[in-house]
Protein backbone atom coordinates (compact mmCIF):
# COMPACT_ATOMS: atom_id res chain seq x y z
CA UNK A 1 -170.26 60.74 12.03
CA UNK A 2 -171.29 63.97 10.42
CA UNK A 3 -174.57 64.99 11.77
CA UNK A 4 -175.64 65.92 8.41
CA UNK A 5 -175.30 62.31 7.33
CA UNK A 6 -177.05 60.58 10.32
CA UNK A 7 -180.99 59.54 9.64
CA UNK A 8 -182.71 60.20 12.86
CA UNK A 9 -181.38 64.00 12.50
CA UNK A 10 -183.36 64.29 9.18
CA UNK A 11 -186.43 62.28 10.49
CA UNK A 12 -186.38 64.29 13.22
CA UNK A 13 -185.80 67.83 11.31
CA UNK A 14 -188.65 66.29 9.23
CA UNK A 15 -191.03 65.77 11.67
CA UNK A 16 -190.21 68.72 13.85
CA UNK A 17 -190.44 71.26 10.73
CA UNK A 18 -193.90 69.10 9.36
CA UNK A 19 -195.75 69.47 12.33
CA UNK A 20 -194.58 73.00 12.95
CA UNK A 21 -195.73 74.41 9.81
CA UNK A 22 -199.31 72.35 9.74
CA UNK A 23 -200.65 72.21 13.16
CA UNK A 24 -202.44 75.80 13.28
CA UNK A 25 -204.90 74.23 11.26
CA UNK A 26 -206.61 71.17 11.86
CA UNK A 27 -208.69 70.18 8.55
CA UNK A 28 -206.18 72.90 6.33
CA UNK A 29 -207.61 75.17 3.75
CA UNK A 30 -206.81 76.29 0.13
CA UNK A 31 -203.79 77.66 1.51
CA UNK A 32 -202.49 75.47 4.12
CA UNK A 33 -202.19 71.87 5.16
CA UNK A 34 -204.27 70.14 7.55
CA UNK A 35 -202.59 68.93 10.74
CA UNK A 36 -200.18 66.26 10.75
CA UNK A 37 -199.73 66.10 14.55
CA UNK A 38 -201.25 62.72 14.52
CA UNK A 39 -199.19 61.27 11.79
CA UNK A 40 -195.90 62.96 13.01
CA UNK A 41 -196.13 61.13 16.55
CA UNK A 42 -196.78 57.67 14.67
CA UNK A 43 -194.32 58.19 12.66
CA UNK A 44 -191.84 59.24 15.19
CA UNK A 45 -192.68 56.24 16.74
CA UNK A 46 -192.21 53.96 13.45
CA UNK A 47 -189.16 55.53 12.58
CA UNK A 48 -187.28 56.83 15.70
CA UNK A 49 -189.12 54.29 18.67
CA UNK A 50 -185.90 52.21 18.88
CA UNK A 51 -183.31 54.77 18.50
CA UNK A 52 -181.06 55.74 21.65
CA UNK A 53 -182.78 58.62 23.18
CA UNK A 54 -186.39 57.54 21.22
CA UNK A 55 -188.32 59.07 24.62
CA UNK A 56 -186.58 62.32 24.52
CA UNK A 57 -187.30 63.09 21.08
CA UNK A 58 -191.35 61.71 21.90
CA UNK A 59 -191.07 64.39 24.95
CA UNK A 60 -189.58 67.27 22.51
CA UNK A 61 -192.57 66.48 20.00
CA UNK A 62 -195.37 67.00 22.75
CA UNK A 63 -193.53 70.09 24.29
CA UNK A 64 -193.39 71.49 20.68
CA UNK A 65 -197.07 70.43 20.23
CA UNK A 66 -197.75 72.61 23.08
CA UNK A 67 -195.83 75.33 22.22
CA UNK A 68 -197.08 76.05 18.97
CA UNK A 69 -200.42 75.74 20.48
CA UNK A 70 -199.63 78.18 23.16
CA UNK A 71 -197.79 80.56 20.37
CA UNK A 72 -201.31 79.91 17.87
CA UNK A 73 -203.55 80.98 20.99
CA UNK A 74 -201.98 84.30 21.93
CA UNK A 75 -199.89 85.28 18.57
CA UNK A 76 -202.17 84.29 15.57
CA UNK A 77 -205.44 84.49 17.06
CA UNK A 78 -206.72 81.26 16.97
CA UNK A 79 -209.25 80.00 19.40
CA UNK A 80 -208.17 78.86 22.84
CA UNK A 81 -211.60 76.44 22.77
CA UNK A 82 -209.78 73.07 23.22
CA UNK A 83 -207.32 74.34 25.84
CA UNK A 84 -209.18 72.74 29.24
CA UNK A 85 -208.08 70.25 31.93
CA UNK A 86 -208.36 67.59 29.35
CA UNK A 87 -205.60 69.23 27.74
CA UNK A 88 -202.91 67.03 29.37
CA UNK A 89 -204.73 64.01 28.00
CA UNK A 90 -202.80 64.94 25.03
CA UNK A 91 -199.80 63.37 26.46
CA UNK A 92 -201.39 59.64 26.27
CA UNK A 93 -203.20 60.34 22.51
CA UNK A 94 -199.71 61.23 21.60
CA UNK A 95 -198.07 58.38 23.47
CA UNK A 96 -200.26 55.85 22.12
CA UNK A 97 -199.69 56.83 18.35
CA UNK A 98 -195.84 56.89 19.01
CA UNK A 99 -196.03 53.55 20.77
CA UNK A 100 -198.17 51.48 18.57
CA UNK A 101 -195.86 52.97 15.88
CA UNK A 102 -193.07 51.52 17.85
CA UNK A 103 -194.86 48.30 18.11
CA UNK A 104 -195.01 47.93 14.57
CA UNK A 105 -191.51 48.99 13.38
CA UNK A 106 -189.93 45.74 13.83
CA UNK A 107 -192.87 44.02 11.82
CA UNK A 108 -192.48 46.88 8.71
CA UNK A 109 -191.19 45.92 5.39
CA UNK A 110 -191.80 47.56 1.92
CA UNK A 111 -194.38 44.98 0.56
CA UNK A 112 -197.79 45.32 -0.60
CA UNK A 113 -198.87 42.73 2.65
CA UNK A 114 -196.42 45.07 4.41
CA UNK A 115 -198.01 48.41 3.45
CA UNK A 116 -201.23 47.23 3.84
CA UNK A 117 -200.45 45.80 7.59
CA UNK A 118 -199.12 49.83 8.21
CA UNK A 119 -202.37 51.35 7.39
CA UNK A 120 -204.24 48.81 9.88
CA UNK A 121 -201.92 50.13 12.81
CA UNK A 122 -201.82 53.41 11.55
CA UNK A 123 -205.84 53.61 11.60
CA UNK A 124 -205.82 51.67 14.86
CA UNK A 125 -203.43 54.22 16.51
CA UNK A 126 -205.18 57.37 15.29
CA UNK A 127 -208.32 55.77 16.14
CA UNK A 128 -206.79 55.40 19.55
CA UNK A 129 -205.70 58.74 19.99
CA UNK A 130 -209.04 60.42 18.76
CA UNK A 131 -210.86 58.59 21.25
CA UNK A 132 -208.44 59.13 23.97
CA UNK A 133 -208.63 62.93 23.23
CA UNK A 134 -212.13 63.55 22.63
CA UNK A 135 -213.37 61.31 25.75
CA UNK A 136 -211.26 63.26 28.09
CA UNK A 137 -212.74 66.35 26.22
CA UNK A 138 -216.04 65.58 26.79
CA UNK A 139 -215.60 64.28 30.56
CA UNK A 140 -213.03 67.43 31.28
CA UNK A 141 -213.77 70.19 29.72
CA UNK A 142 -216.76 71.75 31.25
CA UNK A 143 -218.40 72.03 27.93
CA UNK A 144 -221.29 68.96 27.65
CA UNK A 145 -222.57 68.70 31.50
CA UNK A 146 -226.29 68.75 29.86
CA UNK A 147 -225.00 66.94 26.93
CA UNK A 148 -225.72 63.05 26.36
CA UNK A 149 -222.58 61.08 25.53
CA UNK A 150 -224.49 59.69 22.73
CA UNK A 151 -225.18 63.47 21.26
CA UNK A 152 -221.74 64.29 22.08
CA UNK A 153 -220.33 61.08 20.24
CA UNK A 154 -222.76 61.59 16.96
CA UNK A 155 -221.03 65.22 16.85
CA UNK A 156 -217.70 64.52 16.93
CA UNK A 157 -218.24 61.48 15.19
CA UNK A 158 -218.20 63.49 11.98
CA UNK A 159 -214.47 64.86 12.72
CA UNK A 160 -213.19 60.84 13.10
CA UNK A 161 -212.91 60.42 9.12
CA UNK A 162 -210.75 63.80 8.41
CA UNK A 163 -208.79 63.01 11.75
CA UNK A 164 -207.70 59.18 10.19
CA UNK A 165 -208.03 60.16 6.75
CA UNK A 166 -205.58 62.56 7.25
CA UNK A 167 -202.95 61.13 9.02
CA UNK A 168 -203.50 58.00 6.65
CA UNK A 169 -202.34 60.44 3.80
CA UNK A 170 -198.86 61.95 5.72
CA UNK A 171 -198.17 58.26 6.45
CA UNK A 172 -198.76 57.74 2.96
CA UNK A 173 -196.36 60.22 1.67
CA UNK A 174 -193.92 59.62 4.12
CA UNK A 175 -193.53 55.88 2.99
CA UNK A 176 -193.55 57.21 -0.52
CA UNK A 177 -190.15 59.20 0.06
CA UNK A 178 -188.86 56.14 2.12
CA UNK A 179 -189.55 54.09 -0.50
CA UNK A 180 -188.09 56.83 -3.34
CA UNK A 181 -184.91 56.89 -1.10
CA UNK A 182 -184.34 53.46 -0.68
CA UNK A 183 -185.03 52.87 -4.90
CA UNK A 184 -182.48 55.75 -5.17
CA UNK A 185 -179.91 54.38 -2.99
CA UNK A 186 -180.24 50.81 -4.85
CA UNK A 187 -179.68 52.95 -8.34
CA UNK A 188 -176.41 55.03 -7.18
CA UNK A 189 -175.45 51.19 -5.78
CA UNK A 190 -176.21 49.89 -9.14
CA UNK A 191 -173.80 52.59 -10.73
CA UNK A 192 -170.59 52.26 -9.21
């Protein structure tokens, strides 16, 4: 087969190129996207999980996570702030939205019931992940040692929304194409 005509190529291109171009900024701006790291790991996960060689491509998404981190720190500028020994807990907020992603592949369908069950488990694995990264941020990082958990949760607390919100909307869009390609694919059926 062509690899120019094989799906998990142009998922992964997708993904790859989507979370290169939007994670130097995590909320966006007038001029650029906010990051899609969070949706592009569940989404790996919904779409490539099952695929021969799924936990390569989940390893090639966190080493390009860090990369473009490491390039965005000491290239463009931007603030090395969040790079501390809770750093590696990246590697399990990651994992967990590519595996409940996985989980729920086999249970996804293009219904309103089945749209509505995606946004559950994609809010439940973002949820997952924020936690995941911001308690090992707070325990880690060297940062809150005369800061209450409860001060440091009501702060960061504010960030949850955008973080879910966010991904919500990539997942969103991505499902929209799916579900463009798939009524595409029934018209050029349709024609012949």
């Amino acid at each position: 087969m062509n690899i120019f005509q094989n799906k998990t190529f142009w998922i992964c291109t997708a993904l790859v190129s989507l979370m290169a171009t939007t994670r130097y900024h995590h909320f966006g701006s007038a001029l650029t996207l906010p990051d899609a790291s969070y949706a592009v790991f569940f989404l790996g996960g919904l779409f490539l999980g099952r695929v021969s060689g799924a936990l390569a491509i989940l390893a090639v998404l966190i080493l390009e996570a860090a990369l473009v981190d490491f390039y965005a720190i000491n290239f463009q500028g931007i603030s090395a702030y969040c790079v501390t020994s809770a750093y590696g807990f990246m590697v399990f907020a990651y994992a967990a939205l590519w595996f409940v992603g996985r989980w729920f592949a086999p249970r996804f369908e293009l219904s309103a019931k089945g749209l509505a069950s995606l946004a559950v488990a994609a809010a439940f694995a973002g949820s997952a992940a924020f936690i995941i990264a911001n308690v090992s941020f707070y325990l880690l990082a060297g940062y809150f040692d005369s800061m209450s958990i409860v001060d440091y949760v009501s702060q960061v607390s504010e960030y949850y929304g955008s973080y879910v919100v966010v991904m919500l909307t990539y997942v969103s869009f991505a499902v929209g194409v799916q579900m463009l390609s798939r009524l595409n694919r029934t018209q050029m059926s349709a024609n012949e």
